[in-house]
Protein backbone atom coordinates (compact mmCIF):
# COMPACT_ATOMS: atom_id res chain seq x y z
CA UNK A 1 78.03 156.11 127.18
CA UNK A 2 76.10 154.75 124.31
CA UNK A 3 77.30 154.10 121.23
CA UNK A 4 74.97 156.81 119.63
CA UNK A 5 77.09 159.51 122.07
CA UNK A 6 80.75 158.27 120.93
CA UNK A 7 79.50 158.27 117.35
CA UNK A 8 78.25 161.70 117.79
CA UNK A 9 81.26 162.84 120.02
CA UNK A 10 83.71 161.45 116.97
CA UNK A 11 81.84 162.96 114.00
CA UNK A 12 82.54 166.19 116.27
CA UNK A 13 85.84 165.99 116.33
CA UNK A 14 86.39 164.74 113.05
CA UNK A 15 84.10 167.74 111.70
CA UNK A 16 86.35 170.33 113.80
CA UNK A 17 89.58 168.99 112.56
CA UNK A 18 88.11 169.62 109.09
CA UNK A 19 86.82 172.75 109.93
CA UNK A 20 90.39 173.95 111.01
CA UNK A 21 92.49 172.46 108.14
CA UNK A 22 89.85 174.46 105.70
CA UNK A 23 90.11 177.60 107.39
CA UNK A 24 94.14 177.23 107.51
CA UNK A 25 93.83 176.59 103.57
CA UNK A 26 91.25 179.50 103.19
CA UNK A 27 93.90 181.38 104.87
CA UNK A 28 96.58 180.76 102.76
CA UNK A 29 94.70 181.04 99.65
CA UNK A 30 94.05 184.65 100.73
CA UNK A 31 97.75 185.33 101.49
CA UNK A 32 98.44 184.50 98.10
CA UNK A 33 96.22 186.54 96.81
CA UNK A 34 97.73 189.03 98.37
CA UNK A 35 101.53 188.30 97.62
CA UNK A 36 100.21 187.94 93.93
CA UNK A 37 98.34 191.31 94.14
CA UNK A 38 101.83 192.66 95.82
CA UNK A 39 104.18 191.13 92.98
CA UNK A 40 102.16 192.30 89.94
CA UNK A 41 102.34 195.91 91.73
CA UNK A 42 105.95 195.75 92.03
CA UNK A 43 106.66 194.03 88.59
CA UNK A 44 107.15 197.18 86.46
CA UNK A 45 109.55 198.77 88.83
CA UNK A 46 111.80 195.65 89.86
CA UNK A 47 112.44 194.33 86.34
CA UNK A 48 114.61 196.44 83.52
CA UNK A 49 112.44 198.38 81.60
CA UNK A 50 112.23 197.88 77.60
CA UNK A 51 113.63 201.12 76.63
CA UNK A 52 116.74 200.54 79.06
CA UNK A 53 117.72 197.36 78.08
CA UNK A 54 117.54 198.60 74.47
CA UNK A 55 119.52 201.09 74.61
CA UNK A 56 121.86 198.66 76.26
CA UNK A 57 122.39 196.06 73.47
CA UNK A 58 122.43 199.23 70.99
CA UNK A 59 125.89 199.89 72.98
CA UNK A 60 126.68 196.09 72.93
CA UNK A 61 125.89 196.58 68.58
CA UNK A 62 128.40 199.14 68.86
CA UNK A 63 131.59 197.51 70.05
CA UNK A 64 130.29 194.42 68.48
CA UNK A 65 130.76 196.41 64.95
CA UNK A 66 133.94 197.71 66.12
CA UNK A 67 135.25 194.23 67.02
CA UNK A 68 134.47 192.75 63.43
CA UNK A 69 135.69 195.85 61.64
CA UNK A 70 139.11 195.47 63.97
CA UNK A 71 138.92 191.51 62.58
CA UNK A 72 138.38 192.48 58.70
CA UNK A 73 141.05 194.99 58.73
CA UNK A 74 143.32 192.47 60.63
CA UNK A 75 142.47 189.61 58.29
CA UNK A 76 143.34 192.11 55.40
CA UNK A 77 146.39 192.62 56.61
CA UNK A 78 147.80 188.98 56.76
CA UNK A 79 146.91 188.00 53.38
């Protein structure tokens, strides 16, 4: 063999191993895009909704009020 051959024979192989690792990242780019695509689907229905979680802290308010209220009339009541 020549040395035109094994330069030829190793730009080969070096331009197939590059030609696999791209198409493994072009893969995985495109499976992201899909997980991505998947997740902003499923976003409105796995996370608490605004409405619900308001009407959540209005209960927390509540008994909030009612603790302080319970405090005043207690602190009244000592002096």
């Amino acid at each position: 063999m020549d040395s035109q051959t094994l330069i030829n024979f190793g730009l080969s192989v070096a331009m197939a191993c590059a030609g696999w690792f791209a198409r493994q990242l072009w893969e995985a780019t495109e499976q992201l895009k899909g997980n991505i695509k998947s997740i902003e689907i499923d976003l409105p229905t796995n996370y608490v909704r605004k409405v619900d979680i308001e009407a959540r802290f209005d209960k927390i308010d509540l008994a909030l009020a009612r603790i302080y209220d319970l405090l005043d009339r207690k602190q009244d009541k000592i002096k």
